[in-house]
Protein backbone atom coordinates (compact mmCIF):
# COMPACT_ATOMS: atom_id res chain seq x y z
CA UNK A 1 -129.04 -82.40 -6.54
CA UNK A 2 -130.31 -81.03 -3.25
CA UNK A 3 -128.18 -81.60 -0.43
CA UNK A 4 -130.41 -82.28 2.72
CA UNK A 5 -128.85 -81.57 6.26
CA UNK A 6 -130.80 -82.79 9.76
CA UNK A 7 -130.88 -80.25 12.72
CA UNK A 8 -131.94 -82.55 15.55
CA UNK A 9 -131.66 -86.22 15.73
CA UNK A 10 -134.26 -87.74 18.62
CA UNK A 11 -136.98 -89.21 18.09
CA UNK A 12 -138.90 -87.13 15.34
CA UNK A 13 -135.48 -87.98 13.04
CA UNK A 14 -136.90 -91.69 12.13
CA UNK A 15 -139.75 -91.05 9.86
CA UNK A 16 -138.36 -88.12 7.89
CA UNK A 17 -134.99 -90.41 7.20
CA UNK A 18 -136.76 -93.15 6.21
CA UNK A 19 -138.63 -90.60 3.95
CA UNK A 20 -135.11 -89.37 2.84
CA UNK A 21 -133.83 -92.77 2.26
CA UNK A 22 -136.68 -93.50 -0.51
CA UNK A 23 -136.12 -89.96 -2.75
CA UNK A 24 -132.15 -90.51 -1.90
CA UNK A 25 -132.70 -93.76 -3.57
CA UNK A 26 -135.06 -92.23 -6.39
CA UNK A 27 -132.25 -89.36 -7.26
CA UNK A 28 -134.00 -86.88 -5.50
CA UNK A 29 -131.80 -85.55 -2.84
CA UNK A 30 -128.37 -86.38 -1.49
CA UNK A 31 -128.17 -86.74 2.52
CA UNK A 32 -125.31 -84.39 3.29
CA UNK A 33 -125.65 -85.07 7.67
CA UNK A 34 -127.10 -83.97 10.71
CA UNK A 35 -126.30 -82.42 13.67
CA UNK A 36 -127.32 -82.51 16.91
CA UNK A 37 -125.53 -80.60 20.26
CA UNK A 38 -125.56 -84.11 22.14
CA UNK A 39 -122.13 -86.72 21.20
CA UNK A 40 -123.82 -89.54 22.55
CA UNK A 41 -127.09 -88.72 20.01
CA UNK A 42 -124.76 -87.68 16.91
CA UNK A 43 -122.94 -91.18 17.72
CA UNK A 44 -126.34 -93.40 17.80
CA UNK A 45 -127.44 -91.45 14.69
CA UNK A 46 -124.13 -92.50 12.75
CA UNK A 47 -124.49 -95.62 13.66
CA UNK A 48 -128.07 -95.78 12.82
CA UNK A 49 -128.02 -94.33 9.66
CA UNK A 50 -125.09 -94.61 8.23
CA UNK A 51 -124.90 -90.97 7.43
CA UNK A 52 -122.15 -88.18 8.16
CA UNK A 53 -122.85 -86.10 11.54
CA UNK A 54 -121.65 -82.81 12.09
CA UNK A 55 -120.28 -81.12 15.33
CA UNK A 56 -121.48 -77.80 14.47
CA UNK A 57 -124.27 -76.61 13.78
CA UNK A 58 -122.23 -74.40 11.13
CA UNK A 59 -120.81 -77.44 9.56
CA UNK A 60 -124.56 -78.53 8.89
CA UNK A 61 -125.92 -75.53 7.34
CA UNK A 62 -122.24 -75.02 5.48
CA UNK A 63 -122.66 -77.95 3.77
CA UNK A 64 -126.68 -78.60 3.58
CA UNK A 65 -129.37 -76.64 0.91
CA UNK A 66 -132.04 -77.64 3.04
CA UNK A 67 -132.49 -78.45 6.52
CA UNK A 68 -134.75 -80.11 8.46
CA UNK A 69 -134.95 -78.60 11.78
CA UNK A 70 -136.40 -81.25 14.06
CA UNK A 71 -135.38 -79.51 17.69
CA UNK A 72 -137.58 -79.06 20.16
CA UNK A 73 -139.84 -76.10 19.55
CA UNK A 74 -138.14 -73.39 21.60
CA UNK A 75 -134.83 -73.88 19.69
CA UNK A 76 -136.67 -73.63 16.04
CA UNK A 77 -136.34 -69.38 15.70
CA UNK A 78 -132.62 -69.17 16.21
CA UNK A 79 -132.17 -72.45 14.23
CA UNK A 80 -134.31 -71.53 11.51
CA UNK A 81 -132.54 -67.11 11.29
CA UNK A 82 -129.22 -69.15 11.26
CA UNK A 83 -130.70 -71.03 8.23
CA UNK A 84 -131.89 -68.26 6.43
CA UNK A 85 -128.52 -65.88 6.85
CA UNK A 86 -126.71 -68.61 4.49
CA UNK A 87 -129.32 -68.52 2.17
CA UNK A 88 -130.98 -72.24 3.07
CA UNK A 89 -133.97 -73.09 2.70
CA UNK A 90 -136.10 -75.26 6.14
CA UNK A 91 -138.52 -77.75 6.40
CA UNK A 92 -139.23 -77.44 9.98
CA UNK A 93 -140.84 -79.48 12.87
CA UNK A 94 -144.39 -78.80 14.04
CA UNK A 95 -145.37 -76.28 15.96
CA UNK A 96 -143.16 -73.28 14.15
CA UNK A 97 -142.15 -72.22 17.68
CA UNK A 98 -143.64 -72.02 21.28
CA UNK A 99 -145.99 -68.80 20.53
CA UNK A 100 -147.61 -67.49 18.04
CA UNK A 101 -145.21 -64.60 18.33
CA UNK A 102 -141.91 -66.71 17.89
CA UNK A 103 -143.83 -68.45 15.12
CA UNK A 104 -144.23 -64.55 13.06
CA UNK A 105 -140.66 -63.74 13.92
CA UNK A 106 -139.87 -67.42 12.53
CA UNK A 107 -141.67 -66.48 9.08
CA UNK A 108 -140.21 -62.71 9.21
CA UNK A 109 -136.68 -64.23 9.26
CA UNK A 110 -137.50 -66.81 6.26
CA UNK A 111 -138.91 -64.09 4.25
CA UNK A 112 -136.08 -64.99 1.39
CA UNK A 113 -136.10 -68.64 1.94
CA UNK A 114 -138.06 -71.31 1.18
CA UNK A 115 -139.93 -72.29 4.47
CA UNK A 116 -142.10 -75.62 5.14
CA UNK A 117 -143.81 -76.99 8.52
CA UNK A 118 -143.98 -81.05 9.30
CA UNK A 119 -147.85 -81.11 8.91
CA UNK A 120 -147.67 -84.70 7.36
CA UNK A 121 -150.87 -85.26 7.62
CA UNK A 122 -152.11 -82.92 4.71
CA UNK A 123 -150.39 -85.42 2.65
CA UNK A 124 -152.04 -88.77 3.59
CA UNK A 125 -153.89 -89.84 0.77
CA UNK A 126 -157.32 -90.26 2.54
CA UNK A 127 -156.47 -86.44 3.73
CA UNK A 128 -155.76 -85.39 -0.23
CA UNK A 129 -159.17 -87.05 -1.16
CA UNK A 130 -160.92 -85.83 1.39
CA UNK A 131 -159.57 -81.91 0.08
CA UNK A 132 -160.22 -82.45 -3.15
CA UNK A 133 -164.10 -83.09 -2.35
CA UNK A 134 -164.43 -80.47 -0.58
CA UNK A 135 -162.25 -77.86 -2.85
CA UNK A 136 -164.28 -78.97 -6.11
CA UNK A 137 -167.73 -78.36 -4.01
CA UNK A 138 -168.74 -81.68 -4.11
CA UNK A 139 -169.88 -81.80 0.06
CA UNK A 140 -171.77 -78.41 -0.71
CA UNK A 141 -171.47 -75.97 2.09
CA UNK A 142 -170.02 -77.23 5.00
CA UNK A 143 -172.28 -77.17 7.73
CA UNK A 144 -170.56 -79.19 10.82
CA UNK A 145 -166.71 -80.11 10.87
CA UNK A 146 -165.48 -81.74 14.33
CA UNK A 147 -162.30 -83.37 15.38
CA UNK A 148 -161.17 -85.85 18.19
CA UNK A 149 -158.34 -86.61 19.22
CA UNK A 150 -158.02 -89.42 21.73
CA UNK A 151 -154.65 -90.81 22.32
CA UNK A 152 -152.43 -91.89 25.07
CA UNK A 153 -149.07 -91.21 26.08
CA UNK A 154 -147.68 -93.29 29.20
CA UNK A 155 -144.99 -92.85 31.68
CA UNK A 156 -141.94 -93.46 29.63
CA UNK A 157 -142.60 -90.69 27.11
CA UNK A 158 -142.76 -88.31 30.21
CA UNK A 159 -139.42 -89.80 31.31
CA UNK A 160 -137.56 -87.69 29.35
CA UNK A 161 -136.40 -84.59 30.93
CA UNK A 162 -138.64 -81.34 30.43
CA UNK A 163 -141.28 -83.52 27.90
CA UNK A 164 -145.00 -81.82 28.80
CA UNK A 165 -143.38 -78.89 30.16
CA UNK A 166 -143.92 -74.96 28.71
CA UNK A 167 -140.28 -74.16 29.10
CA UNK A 168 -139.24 -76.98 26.69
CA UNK A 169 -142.20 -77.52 24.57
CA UNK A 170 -144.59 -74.76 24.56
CA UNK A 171 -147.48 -76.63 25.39
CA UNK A 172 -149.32 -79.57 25.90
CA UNK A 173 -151.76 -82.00 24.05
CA UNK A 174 -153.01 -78.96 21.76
CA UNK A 175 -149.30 -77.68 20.99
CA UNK A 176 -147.69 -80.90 20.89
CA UNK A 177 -150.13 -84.01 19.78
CA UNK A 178 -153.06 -82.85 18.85
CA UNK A 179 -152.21 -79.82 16.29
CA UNK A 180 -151.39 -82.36 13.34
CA UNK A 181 -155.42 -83.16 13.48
CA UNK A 182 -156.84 -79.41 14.48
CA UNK A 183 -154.18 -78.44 11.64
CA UNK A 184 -156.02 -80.59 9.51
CA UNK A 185 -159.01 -79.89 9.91
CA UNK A 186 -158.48 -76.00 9.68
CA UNK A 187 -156.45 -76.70 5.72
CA UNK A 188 -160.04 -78.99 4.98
CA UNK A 189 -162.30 -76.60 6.62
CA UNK A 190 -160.84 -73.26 6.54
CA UNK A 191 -160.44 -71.18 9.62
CA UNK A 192 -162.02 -70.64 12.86
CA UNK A 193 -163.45 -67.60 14.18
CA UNK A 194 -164.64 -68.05 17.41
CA UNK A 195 -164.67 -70.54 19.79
CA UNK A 196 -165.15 -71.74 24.00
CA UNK A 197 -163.03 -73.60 25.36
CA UNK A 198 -161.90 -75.82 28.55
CA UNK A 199 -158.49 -77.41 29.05
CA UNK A 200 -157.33 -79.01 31.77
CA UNK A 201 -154.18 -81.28 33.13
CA UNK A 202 -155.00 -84.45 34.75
CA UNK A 203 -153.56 -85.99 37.81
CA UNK A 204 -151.51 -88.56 35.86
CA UNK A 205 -148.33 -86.97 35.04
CA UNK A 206 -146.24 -84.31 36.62
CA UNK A 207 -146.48 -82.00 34.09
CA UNK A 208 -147.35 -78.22 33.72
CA UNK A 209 -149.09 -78.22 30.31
CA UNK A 210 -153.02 -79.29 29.36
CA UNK A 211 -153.28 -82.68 28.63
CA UNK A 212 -157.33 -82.77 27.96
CA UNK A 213 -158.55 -79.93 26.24
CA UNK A 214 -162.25 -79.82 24.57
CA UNK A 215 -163.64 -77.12 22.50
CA UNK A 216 -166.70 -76.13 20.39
CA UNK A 217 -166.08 -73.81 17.35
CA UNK A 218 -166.99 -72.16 14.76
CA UNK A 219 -165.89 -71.71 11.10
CA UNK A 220 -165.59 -68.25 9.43
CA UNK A 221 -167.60 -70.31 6.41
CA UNK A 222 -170.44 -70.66 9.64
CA UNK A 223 -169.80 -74.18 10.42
CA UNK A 224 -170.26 -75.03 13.66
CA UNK A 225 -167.87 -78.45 15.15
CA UNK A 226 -166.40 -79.63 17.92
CA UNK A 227 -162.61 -80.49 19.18
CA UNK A 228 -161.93 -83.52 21.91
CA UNK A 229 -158.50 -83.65 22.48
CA UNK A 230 -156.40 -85.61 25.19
CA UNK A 231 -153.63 -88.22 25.87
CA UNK A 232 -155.19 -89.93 29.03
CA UNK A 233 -157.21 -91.69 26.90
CA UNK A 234 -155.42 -95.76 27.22
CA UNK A 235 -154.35 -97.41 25.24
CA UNK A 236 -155.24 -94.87 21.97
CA UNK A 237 -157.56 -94.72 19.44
CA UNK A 238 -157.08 -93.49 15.87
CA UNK A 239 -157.45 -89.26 15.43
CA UNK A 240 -160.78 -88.85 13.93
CA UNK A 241 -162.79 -86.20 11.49
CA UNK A 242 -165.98 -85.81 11.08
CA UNK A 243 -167.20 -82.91 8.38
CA UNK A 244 -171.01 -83.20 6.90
CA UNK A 245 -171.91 -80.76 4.06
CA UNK A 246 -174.96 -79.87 1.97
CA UNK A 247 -173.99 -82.49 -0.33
CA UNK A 248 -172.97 -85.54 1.93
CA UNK A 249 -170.63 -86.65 4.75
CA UNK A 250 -167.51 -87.87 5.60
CA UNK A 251 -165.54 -89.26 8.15
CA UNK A 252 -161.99 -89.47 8.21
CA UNK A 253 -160.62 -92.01 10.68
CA UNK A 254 -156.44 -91.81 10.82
CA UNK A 255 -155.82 -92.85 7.02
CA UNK A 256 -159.44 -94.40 6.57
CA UNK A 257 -161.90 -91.86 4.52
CA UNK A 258 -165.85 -92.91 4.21
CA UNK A 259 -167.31 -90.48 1.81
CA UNK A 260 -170.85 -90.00 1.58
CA UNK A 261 -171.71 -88.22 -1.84
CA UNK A 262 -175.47 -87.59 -2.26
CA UNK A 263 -176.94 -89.77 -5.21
CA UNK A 264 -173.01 -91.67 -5.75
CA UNK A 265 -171.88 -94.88 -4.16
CA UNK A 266 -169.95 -94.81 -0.75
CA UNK A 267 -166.42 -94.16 -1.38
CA UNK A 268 -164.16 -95.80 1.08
CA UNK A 269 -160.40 -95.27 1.10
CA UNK A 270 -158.64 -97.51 3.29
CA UNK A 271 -154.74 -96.85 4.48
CA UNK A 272 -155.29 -98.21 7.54
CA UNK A 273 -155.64 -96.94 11.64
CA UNK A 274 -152.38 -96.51 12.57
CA UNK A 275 -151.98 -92.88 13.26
CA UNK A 276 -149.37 -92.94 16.48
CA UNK A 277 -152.04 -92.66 19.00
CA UNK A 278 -150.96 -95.30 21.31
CA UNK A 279 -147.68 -95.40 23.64
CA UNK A 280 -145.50 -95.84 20.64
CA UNK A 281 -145.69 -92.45 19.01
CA UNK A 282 -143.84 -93.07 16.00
CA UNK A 283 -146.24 -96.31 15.18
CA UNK A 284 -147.02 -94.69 11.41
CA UNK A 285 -146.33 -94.82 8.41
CA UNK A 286 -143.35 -92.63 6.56
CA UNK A 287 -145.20 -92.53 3.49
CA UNK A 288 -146.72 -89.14 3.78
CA UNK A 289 -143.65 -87.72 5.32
CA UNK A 290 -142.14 -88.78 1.94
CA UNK A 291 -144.72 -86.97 -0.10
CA UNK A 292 -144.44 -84.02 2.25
CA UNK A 293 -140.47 -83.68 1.43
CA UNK A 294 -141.12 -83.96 -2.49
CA UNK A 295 -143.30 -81.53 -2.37
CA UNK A 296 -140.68 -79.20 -0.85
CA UNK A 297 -138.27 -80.40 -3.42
CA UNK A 298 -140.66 -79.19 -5.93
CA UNK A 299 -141.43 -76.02 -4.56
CA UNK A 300 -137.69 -75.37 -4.33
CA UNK A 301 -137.20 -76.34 -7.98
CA UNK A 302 -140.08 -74.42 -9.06
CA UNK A 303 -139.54 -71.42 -6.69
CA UNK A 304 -143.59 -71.85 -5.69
CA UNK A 305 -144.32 -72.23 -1.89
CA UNK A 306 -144.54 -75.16 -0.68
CA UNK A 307 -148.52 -76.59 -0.14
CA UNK A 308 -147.39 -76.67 3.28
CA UNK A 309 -145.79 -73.45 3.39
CA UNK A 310 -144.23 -72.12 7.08
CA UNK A 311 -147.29 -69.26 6.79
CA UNK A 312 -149.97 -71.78 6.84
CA UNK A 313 -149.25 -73.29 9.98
CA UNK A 314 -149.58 -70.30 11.86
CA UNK A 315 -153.23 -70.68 12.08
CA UNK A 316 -153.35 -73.36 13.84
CA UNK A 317 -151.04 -71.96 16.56
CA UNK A 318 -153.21 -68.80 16.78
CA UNK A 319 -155.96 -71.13 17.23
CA UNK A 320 -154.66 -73.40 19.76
CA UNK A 321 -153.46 -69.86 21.89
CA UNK A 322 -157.07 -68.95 21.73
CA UNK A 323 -158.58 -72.07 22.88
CA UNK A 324 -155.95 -71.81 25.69
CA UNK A 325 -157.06 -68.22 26.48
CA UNK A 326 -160.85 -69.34 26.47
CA UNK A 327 -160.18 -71.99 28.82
CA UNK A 328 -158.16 -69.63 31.19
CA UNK A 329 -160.53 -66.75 30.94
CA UNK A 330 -163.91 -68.72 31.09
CA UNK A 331 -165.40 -66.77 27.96
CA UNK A 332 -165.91 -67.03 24.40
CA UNK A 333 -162.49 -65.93 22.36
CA UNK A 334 -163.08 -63.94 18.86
CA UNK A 335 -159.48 -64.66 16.80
């Protein structure tokens, strides 16, 4: 029985313990506590959840085999080297850490552990079927692969202190919303290997980081695409990708899939819009946060990475640096 520990216990906390709840319930995991520096959080999160809460993070990782670190993204190296010195193994929040060069330091330090990154998205069903068609060759060679990303964010989420800034999270709508799609779209695509790229903050918020950032790219399998992100965009609209193939089309639409097989039926897969685009952020579903988890507890028991191992989602940061370095320098960026 795996004892699971929480490092963190704001907002991100609510969809991975309702995740935790289900395999808790299914004999999967026991939920040993979590931990957070803040009284006033570890108090709401007690009360909440009904769950022990530690005052240290010792006491967490003492009594935890794996641990969720759900901090903001400049706390996840030292959180995730204190981790791996006991010996546990981390399922940690997106981004790995604020630069790519935290993130490879992050992975260097887990080398004997196992290590998984929050890319829930992978694990949406639409997202599985849409892999699977393009794994077994069924879209042919993939020819055009884009990704937009139009959400909103208002005033409130901004409230709290140091939210859109560098020094607390790394970056803006690339680093922080947008990298579950680009992610995405680089694990159904494969990577990029060169791209142009402009990124701008808008006069809406006081905040230091992009928060509209557009992009064309292409794939090292020659695809060419596009990437639209940006949270000025009221009130939200559902994440959206778009890949077309030598053997059909598809367009992925939060956890809606149309698949366009040449000479088959349209294949439509239907989970619904609601991808946390609007001004509630957490308005998704936990489902694929559960799936995400058991796949970690069967990588653990198997002693397999995980699908969504802590190495694969350092492509997507390198990525997101170079679109950020292509906007600053005005030129194309080879990565």
């Amino acid at each position: 029985m795996i004892r699971v520990g929480l490092i963190g216990l704001g907002m991100a906390a609510q969809p991975h313990m309702l995740a935790l709840r289900d395999l808790e319930a299914e004999g999967r995991l026991r939920l040993a506590g979590g931990f957070s520096p803040s009284a006033e959080r570890r108090a709401a999160f007690a009360t909440r959840w009904s769950v022990p809460v530690f005052d240290s993070l010792d006491a967490v990782i003492a009594a935890s085999d794996l641990l969720l670190v759900l901090t903001p993204p400049g706390a996840h190296l030292p959180m995730v080297q204190a981790a791996a010195a006991a010996g546990r193994h981390v399922l940690v929040e997106k981004p790995l850490e604020i630069t790519a060069e935290r993130a490879q330091r992050l992975l260097d330090a887990a080398a004997g552990i196992t290590l998984a990154v929050v890319f829930q998205h992978r694990f949406r069903p639409a997202s599985l079927r849409l892999k699977q068609a393009i794994d077994s060759g069924a879209l042919g060679k993939l020819l055009s692969c884009s990704a937009s990303i139009r959400w909103w964010r208002d005033a409130a989420y901004f409230a709290q202190p140091g939210r859109g800034m560098k020094a607390r999270d790394g970056g803006g709508v690339l680093l922080t919303q947008s990298i579950h799609t680009l992610d995405l779209l680089l694990h159904l695509a494969g990577p990029v290997d060169r791209l142009a790229a402009l990124a701008v903050t808008s006069p809406l918020r006081s905040i230091d980081t992009e928060d509209i950032a557009a992009a064309t790219l292409r794939f090292a399998s020659g695809a060419i695409g596009v990437l639209d992100a940006t949270t000025v965009a009221e009130p939200g609209f559902p994440e959206r990708i778009e890949i077309a193939g030598t053997g059909g089309s598809a367009v992925l639409v939060a956890e809606r899939l149309e698949l366009h097989l040449k000479g088959q039926p349209v294949e439509i897969l239907d989970r619904g819009l609601a991808g946390g685009g609007g001004a509630d952020p957490m308005a998704f579903d936990h489902g694929p946060h559960r799936s995400m988890i058991a796949e970690v507890l069967d990588a653990i028991a198997a002693k397999r990475p995980p699908s969504n191992s802590g190495a694969s989602g350092l492509s997507v940061q390198r990525t997101i640096e170079a679109i950020l370095r292509s906007a600053r320098e005005g030129s194309f960026v080879t990565l």
